[in-house]
C-alpha atoms as a PDB file:
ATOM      1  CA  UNK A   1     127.905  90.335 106.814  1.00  0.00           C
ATOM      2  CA  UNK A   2     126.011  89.006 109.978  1.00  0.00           C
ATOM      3  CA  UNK A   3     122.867  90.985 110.595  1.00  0.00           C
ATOM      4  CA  UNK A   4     121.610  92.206 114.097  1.00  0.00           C
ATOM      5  CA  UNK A   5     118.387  90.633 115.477  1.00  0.00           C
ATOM      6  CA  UNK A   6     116.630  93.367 114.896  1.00  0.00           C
ATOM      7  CA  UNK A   7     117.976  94.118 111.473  1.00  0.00           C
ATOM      8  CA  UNK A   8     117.200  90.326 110.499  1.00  0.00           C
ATOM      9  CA  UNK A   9     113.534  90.959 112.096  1.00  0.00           C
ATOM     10  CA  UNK A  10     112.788  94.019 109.940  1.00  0.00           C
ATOM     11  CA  UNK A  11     113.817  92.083 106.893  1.00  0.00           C
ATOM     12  CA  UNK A  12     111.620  89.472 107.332  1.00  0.00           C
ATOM     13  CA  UNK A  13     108.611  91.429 107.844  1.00  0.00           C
ATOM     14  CA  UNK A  14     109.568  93.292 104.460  1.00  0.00           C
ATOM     15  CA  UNK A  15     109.331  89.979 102.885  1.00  0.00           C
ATOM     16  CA  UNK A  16     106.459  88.862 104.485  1.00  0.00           C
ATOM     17  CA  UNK A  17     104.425  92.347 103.586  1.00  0.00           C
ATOM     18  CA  UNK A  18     105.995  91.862  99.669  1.00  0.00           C
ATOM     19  CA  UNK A  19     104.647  88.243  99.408  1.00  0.00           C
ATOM     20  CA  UNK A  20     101.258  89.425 101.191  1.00  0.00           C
ATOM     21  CA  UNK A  21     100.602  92.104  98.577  1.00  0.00           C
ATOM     22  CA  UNK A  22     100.560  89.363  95.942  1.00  0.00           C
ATOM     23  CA  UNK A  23      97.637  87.923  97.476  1.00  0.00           C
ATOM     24  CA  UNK A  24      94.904  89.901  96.510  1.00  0.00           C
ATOM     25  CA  UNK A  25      96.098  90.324  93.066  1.00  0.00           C
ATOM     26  CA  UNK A  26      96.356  86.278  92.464  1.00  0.00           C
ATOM     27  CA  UNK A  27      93.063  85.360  93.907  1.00  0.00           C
ATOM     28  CA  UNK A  28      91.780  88.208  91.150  1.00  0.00           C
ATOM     29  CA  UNK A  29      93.823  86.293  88.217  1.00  0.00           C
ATOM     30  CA  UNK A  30      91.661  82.937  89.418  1.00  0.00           C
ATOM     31  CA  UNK A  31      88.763  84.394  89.233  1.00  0.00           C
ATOM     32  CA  UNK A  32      88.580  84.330  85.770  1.00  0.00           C
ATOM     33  CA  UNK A  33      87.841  80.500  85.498  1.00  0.00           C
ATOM     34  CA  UNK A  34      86.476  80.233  89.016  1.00  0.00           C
ATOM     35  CA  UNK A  35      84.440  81.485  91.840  1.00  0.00           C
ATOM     36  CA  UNK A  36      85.598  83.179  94.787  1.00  0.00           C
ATOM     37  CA  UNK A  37      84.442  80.460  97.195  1.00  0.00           C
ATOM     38  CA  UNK A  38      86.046  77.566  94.966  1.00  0.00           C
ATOM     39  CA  UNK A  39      89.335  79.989  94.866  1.00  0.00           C
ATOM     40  CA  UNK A  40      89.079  79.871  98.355  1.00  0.00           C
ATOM     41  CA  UNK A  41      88.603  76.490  98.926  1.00  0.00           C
ATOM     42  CA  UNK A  42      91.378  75.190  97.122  1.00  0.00           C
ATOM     43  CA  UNK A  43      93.914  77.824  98.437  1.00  0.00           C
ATOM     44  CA  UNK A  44      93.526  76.997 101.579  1.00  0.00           C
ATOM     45  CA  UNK A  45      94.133  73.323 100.826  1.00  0.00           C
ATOM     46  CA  UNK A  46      97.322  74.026  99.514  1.00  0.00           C
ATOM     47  CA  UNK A  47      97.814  76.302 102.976  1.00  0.00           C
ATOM     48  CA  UNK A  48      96.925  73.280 104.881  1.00  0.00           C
ATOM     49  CA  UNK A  49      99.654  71.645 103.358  1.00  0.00           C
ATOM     50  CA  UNK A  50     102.427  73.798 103.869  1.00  0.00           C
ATOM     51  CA  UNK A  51     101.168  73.801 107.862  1.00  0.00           C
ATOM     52  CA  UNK A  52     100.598  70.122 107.991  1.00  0.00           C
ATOM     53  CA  UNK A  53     104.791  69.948 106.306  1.00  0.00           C
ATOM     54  CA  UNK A  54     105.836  72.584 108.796  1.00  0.00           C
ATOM     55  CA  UNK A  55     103.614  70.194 111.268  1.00  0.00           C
ATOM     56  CA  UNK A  56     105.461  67.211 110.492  1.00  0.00           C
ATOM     57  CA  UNK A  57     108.791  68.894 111.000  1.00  0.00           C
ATOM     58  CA  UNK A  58     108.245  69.822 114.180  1.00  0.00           C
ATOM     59  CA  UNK A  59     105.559  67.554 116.168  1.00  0.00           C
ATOM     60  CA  UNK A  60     103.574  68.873 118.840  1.00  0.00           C
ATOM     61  CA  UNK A  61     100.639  66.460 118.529  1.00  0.00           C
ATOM     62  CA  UNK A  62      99.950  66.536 122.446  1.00  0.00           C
ATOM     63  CA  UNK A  63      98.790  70.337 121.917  1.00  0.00           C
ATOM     64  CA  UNK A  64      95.826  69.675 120.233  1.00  0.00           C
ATOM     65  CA  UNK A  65      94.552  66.952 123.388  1.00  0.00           C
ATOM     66  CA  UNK A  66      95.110  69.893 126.202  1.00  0.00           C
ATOM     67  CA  UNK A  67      91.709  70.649 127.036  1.00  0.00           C
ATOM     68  CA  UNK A  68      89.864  73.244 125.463  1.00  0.00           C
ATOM     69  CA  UNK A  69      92.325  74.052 122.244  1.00  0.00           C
ATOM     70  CA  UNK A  70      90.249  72.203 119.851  1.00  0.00           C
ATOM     71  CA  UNK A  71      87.310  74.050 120.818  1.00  0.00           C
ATOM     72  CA  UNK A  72      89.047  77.473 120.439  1.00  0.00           C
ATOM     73  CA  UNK A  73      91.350  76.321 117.456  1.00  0.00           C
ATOM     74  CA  UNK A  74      87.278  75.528 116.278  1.00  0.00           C
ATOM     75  CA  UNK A  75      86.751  79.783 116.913  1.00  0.00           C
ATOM     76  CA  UNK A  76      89.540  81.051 115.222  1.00  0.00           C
ATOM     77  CA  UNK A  77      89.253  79.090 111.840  1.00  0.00           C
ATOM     78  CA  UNK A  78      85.378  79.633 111.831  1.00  0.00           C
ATOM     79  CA  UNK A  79      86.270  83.692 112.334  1.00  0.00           C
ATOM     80  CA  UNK A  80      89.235  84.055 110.730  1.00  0.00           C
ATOM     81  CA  UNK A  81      89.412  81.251 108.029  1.00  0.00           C
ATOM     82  CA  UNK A  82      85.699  81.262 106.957  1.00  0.00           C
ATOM     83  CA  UNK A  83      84.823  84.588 107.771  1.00  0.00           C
ATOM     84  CA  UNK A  84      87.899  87.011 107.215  1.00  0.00           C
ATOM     85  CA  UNK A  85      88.977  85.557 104.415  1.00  0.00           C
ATOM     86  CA  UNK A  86      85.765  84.262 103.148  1.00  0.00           C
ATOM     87  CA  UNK A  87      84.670  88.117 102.773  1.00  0.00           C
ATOM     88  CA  UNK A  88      87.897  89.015 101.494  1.00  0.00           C
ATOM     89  CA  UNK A  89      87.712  86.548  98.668  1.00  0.00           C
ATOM     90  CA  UNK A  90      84.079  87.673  97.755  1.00  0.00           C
ATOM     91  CA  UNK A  91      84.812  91.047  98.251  1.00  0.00           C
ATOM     92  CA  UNK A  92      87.781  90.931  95.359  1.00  0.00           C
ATOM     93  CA  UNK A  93      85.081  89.885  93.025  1.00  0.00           C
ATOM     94  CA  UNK A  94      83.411  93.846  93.566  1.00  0.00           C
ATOM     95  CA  UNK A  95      86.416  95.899  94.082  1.00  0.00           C
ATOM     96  CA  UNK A  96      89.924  96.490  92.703  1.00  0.00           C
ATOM     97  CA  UNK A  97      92.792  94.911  94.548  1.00  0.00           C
ATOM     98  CA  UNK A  98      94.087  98.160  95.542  1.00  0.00           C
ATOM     99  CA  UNK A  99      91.452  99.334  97.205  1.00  0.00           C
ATOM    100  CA  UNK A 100      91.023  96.281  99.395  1.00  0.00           C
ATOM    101  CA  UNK A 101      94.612  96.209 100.086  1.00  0.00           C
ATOM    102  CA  UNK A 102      94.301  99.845 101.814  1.00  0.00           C
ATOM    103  CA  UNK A 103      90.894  98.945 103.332  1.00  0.00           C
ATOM    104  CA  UNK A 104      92.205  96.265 105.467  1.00  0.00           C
ATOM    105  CA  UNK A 105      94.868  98.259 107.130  1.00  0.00           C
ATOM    106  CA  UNK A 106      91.674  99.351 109.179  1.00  0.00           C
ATOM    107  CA  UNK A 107      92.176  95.685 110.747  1.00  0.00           C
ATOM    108  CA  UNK A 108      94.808  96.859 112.640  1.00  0.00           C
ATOM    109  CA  UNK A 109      91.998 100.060 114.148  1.00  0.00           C
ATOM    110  CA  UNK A 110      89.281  97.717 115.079  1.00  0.00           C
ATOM    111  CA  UNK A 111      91.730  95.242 116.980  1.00  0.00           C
ATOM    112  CA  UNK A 112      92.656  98.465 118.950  1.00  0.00           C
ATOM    113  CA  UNK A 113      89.010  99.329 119.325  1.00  0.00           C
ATOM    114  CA  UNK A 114      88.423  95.841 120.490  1.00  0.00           C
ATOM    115  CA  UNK A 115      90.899  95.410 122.836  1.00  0.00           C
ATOM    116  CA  UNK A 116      91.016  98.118 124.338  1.00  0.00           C
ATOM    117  CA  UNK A 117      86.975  97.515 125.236  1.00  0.00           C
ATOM    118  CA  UNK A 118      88.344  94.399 126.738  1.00  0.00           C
ATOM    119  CA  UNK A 119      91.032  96.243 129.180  1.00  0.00           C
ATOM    120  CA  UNK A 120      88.825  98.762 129.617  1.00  0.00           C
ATOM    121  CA  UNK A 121      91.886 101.564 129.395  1.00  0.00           C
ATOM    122  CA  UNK A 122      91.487 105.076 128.610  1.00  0.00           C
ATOM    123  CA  UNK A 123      92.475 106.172 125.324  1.00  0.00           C
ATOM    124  CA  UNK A 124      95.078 108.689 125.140  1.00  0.00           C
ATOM    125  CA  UNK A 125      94.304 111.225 122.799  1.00  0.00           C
ATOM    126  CA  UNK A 126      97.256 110.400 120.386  1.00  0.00           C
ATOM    127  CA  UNK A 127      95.428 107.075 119.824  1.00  0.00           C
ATOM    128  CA  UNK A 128      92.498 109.106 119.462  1.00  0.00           C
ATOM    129  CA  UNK A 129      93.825 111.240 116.914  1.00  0.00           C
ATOM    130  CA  UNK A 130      95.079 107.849 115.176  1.00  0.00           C
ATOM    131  CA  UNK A 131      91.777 106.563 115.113  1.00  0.00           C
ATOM    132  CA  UNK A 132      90.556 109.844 113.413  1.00  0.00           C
ATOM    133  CA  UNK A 133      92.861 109.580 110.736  1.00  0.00           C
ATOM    134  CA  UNK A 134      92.782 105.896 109.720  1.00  0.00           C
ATOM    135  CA  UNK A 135      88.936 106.179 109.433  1.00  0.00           C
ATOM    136  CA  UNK A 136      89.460 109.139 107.309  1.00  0.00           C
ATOM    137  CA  UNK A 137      91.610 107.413 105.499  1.00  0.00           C
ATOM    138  CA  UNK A 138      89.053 104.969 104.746  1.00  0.00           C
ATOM    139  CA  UNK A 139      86.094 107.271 104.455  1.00  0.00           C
ATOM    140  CA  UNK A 140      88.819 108.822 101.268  1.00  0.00           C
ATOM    141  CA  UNK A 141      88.522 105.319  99.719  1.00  0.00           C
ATOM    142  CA  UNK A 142      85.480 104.522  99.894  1.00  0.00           C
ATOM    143  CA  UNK A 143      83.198 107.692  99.041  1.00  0.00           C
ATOM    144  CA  UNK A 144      85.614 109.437  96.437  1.00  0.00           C
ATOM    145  CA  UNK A 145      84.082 110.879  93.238  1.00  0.00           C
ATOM    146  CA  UNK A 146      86.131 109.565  90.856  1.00  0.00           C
ATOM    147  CA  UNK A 147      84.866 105.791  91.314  1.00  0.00           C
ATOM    148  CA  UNK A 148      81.509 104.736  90.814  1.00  0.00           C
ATOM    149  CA  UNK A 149      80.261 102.564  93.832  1.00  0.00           C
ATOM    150  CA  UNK A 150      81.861  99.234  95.081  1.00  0.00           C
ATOM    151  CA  UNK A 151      80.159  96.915  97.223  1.00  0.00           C
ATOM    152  CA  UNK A 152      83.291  94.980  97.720  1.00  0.00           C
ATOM    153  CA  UNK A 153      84.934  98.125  99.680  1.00  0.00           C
ATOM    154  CA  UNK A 154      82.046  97.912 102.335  1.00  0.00           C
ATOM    155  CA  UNK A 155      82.572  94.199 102.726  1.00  0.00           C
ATOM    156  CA  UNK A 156      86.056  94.379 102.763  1.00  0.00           C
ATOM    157  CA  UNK A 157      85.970  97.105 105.501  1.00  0.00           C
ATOM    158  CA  UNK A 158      82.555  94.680 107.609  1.00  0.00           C
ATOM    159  CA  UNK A 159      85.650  91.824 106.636  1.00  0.00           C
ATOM    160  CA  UNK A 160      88.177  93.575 109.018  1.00  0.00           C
ATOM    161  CA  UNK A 161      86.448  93.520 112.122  1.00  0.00           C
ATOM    162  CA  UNK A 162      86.956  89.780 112.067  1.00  0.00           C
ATOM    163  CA  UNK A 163      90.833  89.675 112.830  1.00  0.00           C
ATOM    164  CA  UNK A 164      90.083  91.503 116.297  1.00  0.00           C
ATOM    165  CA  UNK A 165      88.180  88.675 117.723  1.00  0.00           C
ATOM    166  CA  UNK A 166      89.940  85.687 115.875  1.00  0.00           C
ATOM    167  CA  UNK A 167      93.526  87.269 117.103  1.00  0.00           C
ATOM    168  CA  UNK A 168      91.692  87.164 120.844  1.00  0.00           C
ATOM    169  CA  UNK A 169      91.302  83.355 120.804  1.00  0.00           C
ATOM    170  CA  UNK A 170      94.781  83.465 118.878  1.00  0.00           C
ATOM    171  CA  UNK A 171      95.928  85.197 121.962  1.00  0.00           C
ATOM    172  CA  UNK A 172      94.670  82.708 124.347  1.00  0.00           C
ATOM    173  CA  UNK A 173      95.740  79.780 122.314  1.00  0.00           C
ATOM    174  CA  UNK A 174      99.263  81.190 122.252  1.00  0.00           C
ATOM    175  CA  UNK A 175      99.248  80.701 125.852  1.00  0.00           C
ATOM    176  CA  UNK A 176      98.738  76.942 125.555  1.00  0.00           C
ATOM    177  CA  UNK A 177     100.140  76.057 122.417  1.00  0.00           C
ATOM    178  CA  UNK A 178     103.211  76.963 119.598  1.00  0.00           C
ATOM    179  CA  UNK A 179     102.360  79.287 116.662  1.00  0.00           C
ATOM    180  CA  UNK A 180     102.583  76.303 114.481  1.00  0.00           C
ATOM    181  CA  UNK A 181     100.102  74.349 116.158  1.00  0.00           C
ATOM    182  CA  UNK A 182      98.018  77.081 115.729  1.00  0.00           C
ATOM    183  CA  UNK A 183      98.297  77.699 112.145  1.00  0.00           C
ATOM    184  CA  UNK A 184      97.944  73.890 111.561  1.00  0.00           C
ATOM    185  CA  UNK A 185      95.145  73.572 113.658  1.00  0.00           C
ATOM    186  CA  UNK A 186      93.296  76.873 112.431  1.00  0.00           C
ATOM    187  CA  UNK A 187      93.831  75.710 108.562  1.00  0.00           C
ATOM    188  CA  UNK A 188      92.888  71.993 108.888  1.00  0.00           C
ATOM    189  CA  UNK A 189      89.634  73.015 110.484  1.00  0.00           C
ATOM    190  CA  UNK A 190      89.098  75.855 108.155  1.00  0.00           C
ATOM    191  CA  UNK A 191      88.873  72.961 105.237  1.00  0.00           C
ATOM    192  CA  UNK A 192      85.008  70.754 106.150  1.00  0.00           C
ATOM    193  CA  UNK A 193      83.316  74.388 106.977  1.00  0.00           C
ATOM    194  CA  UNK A 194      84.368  75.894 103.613  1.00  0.00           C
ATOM    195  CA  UNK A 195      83.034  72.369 101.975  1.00  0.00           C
ATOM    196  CA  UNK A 196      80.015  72.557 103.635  1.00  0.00           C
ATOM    197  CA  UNK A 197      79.380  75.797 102.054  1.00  0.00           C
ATOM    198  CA  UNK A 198      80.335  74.922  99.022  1.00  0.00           C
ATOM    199  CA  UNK A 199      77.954  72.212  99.111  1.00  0.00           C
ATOM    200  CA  UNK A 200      75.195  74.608 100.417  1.00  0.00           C
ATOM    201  CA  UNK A 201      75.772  77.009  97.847  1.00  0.00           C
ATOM    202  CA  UNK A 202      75.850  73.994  95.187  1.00  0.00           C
ATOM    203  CA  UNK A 203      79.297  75.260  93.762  1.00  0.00           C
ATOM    204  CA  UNK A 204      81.596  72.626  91.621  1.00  0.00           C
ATOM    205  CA  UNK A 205      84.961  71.359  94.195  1.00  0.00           C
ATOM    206  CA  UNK A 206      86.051  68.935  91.636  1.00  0.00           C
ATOM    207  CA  UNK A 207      90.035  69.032  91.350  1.00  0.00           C
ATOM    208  CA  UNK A 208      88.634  69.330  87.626  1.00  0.00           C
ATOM    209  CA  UNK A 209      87.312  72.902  87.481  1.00  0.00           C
ATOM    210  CA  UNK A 210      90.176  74.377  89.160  1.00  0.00           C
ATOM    211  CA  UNK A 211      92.495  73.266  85.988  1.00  0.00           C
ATOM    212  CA  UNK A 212      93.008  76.777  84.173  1.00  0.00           C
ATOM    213  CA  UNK A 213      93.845  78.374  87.470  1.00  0.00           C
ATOM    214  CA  UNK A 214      96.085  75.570  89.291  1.00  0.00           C
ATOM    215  CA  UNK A 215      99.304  77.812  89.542  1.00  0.00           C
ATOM    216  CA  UNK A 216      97.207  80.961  90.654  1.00  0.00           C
ATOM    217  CA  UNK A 217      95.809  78.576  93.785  1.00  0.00           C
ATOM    218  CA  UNK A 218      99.010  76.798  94.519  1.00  0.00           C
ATOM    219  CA  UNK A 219     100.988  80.227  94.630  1.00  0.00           C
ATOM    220  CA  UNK A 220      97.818  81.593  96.685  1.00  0.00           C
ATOM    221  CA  UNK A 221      97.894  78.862  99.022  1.00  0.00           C
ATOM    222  CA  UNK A 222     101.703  77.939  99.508  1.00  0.00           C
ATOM    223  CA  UNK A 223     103.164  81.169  99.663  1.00  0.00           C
ATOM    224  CA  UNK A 224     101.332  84.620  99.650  1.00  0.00           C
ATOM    225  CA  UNK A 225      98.993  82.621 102.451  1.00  0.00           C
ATOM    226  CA  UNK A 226     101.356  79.765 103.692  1.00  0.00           C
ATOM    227  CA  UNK A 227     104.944  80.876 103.737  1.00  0.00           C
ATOM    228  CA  UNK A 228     104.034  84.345 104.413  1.00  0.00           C
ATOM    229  CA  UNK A 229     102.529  83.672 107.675  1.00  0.00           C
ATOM    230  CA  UNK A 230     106.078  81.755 108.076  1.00  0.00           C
ATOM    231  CA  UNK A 231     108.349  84.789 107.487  1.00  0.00           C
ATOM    232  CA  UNK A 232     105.582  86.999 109.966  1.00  0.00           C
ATOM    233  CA  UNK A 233     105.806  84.294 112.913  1.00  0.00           C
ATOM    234  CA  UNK A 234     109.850  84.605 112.455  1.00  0.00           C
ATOM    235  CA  UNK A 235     110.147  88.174 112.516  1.00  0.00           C
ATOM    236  CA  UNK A 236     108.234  89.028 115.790  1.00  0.00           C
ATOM    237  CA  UNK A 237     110.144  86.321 117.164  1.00  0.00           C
ATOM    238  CA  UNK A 238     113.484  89.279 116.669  1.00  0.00           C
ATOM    239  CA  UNK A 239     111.127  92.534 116.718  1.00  0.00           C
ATOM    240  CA  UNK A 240     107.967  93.667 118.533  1.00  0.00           C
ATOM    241  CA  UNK A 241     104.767  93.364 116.632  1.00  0.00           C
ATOM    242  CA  UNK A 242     103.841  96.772 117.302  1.00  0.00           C
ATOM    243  CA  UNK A 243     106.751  97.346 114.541  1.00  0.00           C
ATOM    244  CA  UNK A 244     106.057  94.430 112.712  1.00  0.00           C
ATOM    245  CA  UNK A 245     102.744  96.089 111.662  1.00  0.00           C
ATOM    246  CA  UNK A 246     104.284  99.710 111.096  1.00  0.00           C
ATOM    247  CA  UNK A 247     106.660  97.837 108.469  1.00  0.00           C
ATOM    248  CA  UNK A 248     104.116  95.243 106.656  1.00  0.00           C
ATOM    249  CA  UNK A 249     101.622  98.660 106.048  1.00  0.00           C
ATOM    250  CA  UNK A 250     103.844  99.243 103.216  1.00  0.00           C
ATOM    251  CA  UNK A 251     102.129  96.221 101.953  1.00  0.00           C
ATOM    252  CA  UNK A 252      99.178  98.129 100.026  1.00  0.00           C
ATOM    253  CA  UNK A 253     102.311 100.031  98.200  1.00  0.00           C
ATOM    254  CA  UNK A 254     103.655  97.020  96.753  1.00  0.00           C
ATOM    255  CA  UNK A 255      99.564  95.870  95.937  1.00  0.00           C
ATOM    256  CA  UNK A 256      98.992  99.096  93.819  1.00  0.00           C
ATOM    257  CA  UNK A 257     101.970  98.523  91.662  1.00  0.00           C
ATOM    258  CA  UNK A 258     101.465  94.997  90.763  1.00  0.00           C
ATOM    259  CA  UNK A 259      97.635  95.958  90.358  1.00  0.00           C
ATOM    260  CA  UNK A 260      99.160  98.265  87.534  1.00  0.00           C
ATOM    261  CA  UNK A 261     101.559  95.845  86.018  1.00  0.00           C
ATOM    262  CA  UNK A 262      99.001  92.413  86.213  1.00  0.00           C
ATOM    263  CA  UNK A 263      95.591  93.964  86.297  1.00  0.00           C
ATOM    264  CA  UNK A 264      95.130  97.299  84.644  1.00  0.00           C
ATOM    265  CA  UNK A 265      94.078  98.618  87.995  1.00  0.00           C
ATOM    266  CA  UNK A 266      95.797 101.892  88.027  1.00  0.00           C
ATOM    267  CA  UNK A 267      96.120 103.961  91.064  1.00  0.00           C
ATOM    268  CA  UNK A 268      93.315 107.106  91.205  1.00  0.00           C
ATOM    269  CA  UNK A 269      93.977 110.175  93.384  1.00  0.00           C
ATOM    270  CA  UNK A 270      92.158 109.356  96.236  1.00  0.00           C
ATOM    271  CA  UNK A 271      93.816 106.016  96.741  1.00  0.00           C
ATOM    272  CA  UNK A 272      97.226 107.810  96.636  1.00  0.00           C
ATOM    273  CA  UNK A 273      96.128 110.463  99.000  1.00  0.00           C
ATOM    274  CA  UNK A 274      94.296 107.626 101.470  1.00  0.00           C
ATOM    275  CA  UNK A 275      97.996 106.476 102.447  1.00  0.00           C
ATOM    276  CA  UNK A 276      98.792 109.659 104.320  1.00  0.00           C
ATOM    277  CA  UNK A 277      96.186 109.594 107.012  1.00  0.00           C
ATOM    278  CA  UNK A 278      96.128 105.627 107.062  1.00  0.00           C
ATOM    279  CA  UNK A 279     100.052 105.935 107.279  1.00  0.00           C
ATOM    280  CA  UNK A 280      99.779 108.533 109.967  1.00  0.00           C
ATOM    281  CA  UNK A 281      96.708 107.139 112.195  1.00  0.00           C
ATOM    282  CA  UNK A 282      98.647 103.328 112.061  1.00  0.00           C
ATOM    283  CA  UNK A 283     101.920 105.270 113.676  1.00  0.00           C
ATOM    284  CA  UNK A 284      99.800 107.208 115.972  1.00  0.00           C
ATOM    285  CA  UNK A 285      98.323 104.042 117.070  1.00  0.00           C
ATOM    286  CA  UNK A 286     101.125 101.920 117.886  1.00  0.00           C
ATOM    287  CA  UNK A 287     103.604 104.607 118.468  1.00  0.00           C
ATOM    288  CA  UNK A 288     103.012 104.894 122.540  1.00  0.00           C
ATOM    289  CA  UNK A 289     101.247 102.103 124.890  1.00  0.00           C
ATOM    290  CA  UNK A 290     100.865  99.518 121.789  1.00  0.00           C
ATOM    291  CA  UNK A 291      98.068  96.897 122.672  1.00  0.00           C
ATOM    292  CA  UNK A 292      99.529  94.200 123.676  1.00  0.00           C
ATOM    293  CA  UNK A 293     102.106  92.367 120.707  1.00  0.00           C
ATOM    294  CA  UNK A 294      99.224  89.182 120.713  1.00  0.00           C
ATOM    295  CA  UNK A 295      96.546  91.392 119.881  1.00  0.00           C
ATOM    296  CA  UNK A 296      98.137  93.221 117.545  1.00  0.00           C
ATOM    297  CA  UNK A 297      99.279  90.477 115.550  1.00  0.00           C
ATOM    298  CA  UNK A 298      98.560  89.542 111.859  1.00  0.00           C
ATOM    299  CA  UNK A 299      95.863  87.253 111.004  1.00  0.00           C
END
């Protein structure tokens, strides 16, 4: 049976949000013979390889000599491949994987926030209202009685006000340059400034140490942040990324549940609860003059 555009679209943003959930929960399952920063070093190595294959594949080595790409390709790994995911990766170390999962839907508020700064448009008040909700939905999450403090929720939540101005440069790059120049460029130069800190903060990169938690990095780094980012470029090629996001928010949903079955991290009330105004203030966001389908986009 031949699927629509749109039908084929929605399924591979499904995908993408499935294999995305896994994410949090792997780099968790590392950390038990390594550090966060060495976790994050080596997963993005392996991400840098599945770019540099997709690279390969498809050639565009001219895009990286038009003038001024390298320095913005420079921005967006510095922002989003240092410091998103940098945070993120500590953060996991302080938090469950379930909370951060439903913390970083409040990526998709600030980019609004951000943006909308930058066109300078009035907010209607359904947007508004959105607003409202998702940071009650976070508020729910991160000052609930039932769980004793977490610094990792606070950095997570600092962590997604990154994406905004990474997607920005994104946005301009995409005027230049393909979607897999930019991935390839943003990992490649994500890989000396994570070394560097290694270095700085004297932690061990030999291929040694990273022994008892090889398949947790390769998975990490080839698919849940490598072929994911595959499946998301392919379905808002078929659907608008104002849906795109709607659809991968179920992401946190399938984070929960394999928190349960691999971690132990079972669901409280207040994380349950959390998805009804997050749910609500994402829809209420995107339902009616989306921001523009670059800005919106997934880091």
């Amino acid at each position: 049976m031949n699927l629509s555009k749109t039908k084929q679209g929605d399924f591979l943003i499904l995908i993408q949000a499935f294999l995305s959930s896994f994410f949090p929960i792997v780099a968790v399952l590392s950390y038990k013979t390594l550090t966060p920063m060495v976790s994050l070093f080596y997963s993005s190595v392996f991400t840098a390889g599945v770019f540099l294959i997709l690279f390969c594949f498809r050639p565009k080595w001219r895009e990286l000599i038009i003038p001024g790409v390298l320095k913005e390709l420079l921005f967006v790994a510095l922002i989003i491949g240092v410091g998103y995911y940098g945070l993120f990766f500590l953060a996991l170390k302080y938090t469950t994987a379930g909370n951060a999962s439903l913390i970083a839907l409040m990526e998709i508020f600030f980019s609004y926030l951000f943006f909308h700064v930058i066109r300078k448009e009035d907010m209607g008040a359904s947007h508004i209202i959105g607003g409202i909700f998702m940071v009650l939905g976070a508020v729910m999450i991160l000052f609930n009685k039932t769980s004793s403090f977490r610094a990792g929720d606070f950095i997570i939540l600092f962590a997604t006000t990154f994406p905004a101005v990474g997607n920005y440069f994104q946005q301009k790059l995409r005027k230049k340059i393909s979607s897999e120049t930019v991935l390839f460029g943003r990992s490649m130069l994500t890989l000396p400034f994570l070394a560097i800190l290694a270095f700085v903060f004297k932690e061990n990169l030999s291929p040694a140490v990273i022994r008892g938690s090889f398949w947790f990095l390769l998975l990490n780094g080839t698919i849940f942040l490598g072929i994911s980012k595959i499946f998301w470029l392919e379905g808002i090629h078929r659907i608008s990324v104002t849906k795109a996001s709607i659809i991968s928010s179920v992401s946190p949903a399938f984070t929960l549940l394999l928190a349960t079955i691999f971690l132990k991290q079972y669901p409280n009330l207040w994380q349950l609860l959390a998805f009804i105004p997050l749910g609500l203030g994402l829809w209420l966001l995107t339902k009616t003059k989306p921001v523009q389908e670059a800005e919106m986009g997934s880091v």
